[in-house]
C-alpha atoms as a PDB file:
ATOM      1  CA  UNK A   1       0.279  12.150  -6.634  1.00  0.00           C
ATOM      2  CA  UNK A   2      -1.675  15.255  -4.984  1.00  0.00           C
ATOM      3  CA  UNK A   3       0.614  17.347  -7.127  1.00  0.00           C
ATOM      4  CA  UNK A   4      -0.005  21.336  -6.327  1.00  0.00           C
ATOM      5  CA  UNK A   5      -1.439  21.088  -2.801  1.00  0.00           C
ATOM      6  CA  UNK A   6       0.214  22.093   0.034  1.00  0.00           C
ATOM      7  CA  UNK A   7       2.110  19.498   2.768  1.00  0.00           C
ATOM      8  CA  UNK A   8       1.317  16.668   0.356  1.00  0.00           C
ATOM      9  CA  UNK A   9       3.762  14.750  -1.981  1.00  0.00           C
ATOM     10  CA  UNK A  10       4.724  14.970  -5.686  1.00  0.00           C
ATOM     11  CA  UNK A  11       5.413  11.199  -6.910  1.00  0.00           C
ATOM     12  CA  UNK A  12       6.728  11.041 -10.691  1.00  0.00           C
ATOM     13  CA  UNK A  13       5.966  13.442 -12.982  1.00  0.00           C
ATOM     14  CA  UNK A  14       6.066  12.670 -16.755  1.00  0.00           C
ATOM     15  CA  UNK A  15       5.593  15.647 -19.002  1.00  0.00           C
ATOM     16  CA  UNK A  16       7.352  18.539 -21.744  1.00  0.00           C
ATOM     17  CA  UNK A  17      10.709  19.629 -19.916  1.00  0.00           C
ATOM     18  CA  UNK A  18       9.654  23.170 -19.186  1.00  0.00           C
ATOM     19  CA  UNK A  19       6.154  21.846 -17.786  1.00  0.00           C
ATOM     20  CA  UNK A  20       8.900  19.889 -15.531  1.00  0.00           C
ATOM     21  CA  UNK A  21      10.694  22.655 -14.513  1.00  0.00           C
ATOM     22  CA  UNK A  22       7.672  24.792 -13.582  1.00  0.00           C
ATOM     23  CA  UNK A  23       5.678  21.950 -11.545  1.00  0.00           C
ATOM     24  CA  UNK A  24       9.316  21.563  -9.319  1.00  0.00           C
ATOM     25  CA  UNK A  25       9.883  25.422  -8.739  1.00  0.00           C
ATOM     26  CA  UNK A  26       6.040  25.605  -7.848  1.00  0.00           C
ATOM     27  CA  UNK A  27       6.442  22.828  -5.244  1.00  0.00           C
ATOM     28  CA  UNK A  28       9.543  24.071  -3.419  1.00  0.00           C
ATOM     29  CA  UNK A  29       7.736  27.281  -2.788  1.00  0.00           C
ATOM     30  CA  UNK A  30       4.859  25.599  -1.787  1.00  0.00           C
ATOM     31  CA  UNK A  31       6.491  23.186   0.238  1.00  0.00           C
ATOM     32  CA  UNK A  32       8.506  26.117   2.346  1.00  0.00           C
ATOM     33  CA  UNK A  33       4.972  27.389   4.190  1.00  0.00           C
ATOM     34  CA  UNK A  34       2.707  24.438   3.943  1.00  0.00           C
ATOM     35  CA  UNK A  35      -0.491  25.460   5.741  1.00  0.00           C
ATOM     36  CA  UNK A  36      -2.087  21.676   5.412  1.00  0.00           C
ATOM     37  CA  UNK A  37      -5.574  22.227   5.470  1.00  0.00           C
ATOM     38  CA  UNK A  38      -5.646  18.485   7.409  1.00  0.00           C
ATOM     39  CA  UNK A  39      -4.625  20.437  10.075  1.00  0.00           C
ATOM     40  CA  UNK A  40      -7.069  23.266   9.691  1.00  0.00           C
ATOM     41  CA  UNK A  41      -9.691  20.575  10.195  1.00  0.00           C
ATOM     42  CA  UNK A  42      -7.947  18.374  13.042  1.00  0.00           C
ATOM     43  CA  UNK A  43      -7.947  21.275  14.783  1.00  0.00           C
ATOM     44  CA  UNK A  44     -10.947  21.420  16.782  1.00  0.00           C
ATOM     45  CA  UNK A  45     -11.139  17.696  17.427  1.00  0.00           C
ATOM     46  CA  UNK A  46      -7.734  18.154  19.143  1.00  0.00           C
ATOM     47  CA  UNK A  47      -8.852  21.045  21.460  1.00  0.00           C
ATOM     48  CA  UNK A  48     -11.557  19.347  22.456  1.00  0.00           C
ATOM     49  CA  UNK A  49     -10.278  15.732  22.837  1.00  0.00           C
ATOM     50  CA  UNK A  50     -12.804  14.416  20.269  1.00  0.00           C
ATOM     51  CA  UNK A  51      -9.757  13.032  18.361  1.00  0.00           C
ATOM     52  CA  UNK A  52      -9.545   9.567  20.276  1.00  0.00           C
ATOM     53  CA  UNK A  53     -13.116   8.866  20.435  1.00  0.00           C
ATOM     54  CA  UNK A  54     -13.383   9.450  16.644  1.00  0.00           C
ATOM     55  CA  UNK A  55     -10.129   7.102  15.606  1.00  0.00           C
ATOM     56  CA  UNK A  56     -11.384   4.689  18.320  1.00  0.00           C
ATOM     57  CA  UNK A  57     -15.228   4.905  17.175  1.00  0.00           C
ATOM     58  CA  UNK A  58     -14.799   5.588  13.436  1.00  0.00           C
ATOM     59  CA  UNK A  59     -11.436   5.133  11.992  1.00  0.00           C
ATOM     60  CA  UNK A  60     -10.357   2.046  13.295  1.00  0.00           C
ATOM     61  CA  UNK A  61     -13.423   0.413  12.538  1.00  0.00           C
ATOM     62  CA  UNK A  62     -13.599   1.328   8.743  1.00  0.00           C
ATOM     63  CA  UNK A  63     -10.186   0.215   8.122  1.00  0.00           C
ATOM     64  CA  UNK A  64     -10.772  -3.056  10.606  1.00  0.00           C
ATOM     65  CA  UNK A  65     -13.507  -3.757   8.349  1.00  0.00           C
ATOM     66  CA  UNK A  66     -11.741  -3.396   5.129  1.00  0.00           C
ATOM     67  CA  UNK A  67      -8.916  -5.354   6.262  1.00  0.00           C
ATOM     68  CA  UNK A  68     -11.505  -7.966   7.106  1.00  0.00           C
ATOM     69  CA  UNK A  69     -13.058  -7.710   3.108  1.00  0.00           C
ATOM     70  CA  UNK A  70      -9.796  -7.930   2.219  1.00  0.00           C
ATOM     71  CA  UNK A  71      -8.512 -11.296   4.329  1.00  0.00           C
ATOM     72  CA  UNK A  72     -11.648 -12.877   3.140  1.00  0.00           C
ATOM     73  CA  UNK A  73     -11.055 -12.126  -0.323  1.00  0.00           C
ATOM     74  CA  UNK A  74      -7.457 -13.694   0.234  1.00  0.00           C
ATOM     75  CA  UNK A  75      -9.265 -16.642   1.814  1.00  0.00           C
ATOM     76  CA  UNK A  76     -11.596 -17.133  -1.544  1.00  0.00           C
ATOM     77  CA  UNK A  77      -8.996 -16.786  -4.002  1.00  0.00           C
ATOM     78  CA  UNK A  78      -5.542 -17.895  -2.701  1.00  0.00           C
ATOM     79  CA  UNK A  79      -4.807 -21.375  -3.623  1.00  0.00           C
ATOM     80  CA  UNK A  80      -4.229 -22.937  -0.182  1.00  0.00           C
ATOM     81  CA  UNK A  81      -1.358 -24.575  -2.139  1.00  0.00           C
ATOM     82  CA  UNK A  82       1.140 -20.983  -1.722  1.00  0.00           C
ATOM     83  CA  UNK A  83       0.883 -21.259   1.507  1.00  0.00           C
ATOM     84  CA  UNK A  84       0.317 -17.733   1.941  1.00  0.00           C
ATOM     85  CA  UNK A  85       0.035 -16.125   5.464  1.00  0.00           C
ATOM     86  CA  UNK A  86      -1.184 -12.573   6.250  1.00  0.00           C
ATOM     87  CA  UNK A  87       0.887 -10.174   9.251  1.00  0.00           C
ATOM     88  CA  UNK A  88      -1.441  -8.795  11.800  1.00  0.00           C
ATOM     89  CA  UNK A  89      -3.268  -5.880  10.422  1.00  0.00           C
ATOM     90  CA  UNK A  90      -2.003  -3.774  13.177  1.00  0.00           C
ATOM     91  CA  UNK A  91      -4.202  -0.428  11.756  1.00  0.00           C
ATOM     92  CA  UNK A  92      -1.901   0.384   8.646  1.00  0.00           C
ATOM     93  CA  UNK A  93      -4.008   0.578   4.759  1.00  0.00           C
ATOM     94  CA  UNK A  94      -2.686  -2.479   3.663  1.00  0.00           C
ATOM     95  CA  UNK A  95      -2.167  -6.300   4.587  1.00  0.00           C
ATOM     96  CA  UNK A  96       0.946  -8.158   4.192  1.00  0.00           C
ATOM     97  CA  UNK A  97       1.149 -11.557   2.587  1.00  0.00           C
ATOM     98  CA  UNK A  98       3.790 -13.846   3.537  1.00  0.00           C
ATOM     99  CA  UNK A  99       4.397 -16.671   0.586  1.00  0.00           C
ATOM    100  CA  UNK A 100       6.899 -19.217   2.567  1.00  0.00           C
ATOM    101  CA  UNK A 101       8.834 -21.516  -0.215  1.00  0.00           C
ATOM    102  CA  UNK A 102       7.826 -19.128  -3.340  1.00  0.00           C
ATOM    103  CA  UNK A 103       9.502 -20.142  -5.769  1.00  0.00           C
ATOM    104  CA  UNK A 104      10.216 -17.138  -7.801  1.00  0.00           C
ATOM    105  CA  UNK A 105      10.916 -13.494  -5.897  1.00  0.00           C
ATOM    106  CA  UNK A 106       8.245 -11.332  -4.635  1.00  0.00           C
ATOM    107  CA  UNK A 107       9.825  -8.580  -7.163  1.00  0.00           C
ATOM    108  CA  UNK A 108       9.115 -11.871  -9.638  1.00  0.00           C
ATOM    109  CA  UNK A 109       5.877 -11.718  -8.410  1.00  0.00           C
ATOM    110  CA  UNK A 110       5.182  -8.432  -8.887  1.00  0.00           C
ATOM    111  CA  UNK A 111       6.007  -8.305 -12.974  1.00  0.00           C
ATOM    112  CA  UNK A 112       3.931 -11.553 -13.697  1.00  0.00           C
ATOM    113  CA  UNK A 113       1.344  -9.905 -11.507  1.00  0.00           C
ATOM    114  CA  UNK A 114       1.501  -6.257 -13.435  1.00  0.00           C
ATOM    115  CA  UNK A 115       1.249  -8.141 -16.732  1.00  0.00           C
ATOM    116  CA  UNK A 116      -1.981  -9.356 -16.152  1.00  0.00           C
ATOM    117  CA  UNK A 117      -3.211  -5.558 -14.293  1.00  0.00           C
ATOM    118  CA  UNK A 118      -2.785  -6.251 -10.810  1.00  0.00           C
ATOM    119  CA  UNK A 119      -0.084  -3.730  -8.647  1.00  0.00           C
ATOM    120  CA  UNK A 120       1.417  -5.289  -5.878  1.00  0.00           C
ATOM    121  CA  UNK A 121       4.599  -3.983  -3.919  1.00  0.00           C
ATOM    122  CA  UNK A 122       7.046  -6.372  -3.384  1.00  0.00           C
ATOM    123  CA  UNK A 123       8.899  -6.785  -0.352  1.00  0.00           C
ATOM    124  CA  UNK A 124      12.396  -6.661  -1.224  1.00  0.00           C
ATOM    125  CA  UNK A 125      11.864  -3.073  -0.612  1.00  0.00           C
ATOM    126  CA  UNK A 126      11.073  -2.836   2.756  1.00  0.00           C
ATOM    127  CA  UNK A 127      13.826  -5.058   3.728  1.00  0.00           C
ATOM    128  CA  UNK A 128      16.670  -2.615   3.440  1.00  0.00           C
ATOM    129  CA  UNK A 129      20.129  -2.187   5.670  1.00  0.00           C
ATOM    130  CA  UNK A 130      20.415  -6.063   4.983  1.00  0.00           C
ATOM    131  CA  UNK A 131      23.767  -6.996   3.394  1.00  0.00           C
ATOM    132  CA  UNK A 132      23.926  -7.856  -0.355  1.00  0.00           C
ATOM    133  CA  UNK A 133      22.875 -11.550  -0.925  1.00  0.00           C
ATOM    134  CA  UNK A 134      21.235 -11.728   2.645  1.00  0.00           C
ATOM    135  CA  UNK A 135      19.900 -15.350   3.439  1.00  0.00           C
ATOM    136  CA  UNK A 136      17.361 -14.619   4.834  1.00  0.00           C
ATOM    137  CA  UNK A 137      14.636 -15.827   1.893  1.00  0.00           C
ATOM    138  CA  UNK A 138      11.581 -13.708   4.028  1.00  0.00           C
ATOM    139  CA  UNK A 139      12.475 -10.858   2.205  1.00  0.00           C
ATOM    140  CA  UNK A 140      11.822 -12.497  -1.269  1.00  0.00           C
ATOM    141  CA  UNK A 141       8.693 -14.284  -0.119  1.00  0.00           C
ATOM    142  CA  UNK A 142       6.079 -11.095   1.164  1.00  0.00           C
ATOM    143  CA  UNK A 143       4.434  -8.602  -0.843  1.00  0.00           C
ATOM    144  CA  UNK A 144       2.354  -5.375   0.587  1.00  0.00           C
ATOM    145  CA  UNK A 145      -1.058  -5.073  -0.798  1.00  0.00           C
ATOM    146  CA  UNK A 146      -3.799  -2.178  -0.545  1.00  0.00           C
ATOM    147  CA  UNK A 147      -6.942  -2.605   1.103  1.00  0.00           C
ATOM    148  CA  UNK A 148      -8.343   1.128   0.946  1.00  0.00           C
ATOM    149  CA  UNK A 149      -9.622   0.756  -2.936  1.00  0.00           C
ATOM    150  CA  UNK A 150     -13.573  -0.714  -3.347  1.00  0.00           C
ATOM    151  CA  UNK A 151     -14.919  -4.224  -2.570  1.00  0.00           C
ATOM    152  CA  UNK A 152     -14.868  -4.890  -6.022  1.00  0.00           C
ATOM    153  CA  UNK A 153     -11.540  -3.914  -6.502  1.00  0.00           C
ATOM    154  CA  UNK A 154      -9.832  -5.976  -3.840  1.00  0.00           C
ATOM    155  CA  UNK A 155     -11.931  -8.587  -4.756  1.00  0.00           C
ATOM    156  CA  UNK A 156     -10.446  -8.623  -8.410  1.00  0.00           C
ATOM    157  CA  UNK A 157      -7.064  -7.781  -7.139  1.00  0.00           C
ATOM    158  CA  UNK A 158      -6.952 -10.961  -5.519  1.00  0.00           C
ATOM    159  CA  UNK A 159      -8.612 -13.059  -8.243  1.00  0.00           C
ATOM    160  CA  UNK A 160      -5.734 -12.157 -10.383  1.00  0.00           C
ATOM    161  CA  UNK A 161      -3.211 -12.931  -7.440  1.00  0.00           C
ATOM    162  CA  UNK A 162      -4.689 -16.566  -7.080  1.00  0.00           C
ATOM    163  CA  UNK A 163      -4.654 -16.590 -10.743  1.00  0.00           C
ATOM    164  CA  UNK A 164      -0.615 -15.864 -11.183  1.00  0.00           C
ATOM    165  CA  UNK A 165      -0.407 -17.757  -7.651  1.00  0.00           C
ATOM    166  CA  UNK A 166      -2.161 -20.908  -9.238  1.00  0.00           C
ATOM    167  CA  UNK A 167       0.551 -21.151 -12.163  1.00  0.00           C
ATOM    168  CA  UNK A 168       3.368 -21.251 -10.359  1.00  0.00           C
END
């Protein structure tokens, strides 16, 4: 992910062993100095106070309006039979669904969801510091999922999720 440029993250990289070892001794020097061109651009809006009005005026509205495309798709294709719930969208890329009573795992989820093409992340991860075997079945019941791809990608994304939702 955004391998090579500066301030941003390497995720996994599969590739010939000495490709490896290049790509991870060019990313520790350019990870010493990054100068982020993000910042380079927030720049101005900063010294000029322009940075509120434009989250307030455009940022927050795009991503209110894609969390809105993607609750509605949620509403169209999740069987009213899960259950399912969504968290306050509280300005974040993604929504999270809430699955009270599922009767596999939300990691469960996640395979049978991935077999069929759909990625979902599922909550056990973002549940950590708990002790081993933790009660507490919210943890196995939510799953995080993206809203910033296209209409017609959500749209399909949750198709399939009603689809694996609807055989369980």
């Amino acid at each position: 992910s955004k391998l090579g440029l500066p301030g941003t993250r390497t995720g996994i990289v599969v590739a010939r062993p000495d490709l490896i070892r290049e790509l991870s001794a060019m990313t520790a020097v350019v990870g010493l100095s990054n100068n982020n061109i993000g910042q380079a651009l927030v720049l101005p809006l900063l010294e000029s106070g322009e940075i509120g009005r434009v989250a307030r005026e455009v940022v927050c509205p795009y991503y209110q309006a894609k969390a809105a495309v993607a609750l509605t798709m949620a509403h169209r294709y999740l069987p009213k039979s899960s259950g399912w719930r969504a968290h306050e969208s509280e300005g974040a890329f993604f929504l999270w669904l809430w699955f009270a009573g599922l009767p596999i795992t939300s990691r469960e989820l996640y395979v049978r969801a991935r077999a069929k093409g759909l990625l979902i992340i599922p909550g056990e991860a973002f549940f950590f510091g708990l002790p081993e075997g933790d009660p507490w079945p919210h943890q196995h019941e939510c799953i995080r999922v993206s809203f910033t791809s296209p209409p017609e990608v959500i749209e399909a994304g949750f198709r399939i999720l009603g689809e694996v939702l609807g055989e369980l």
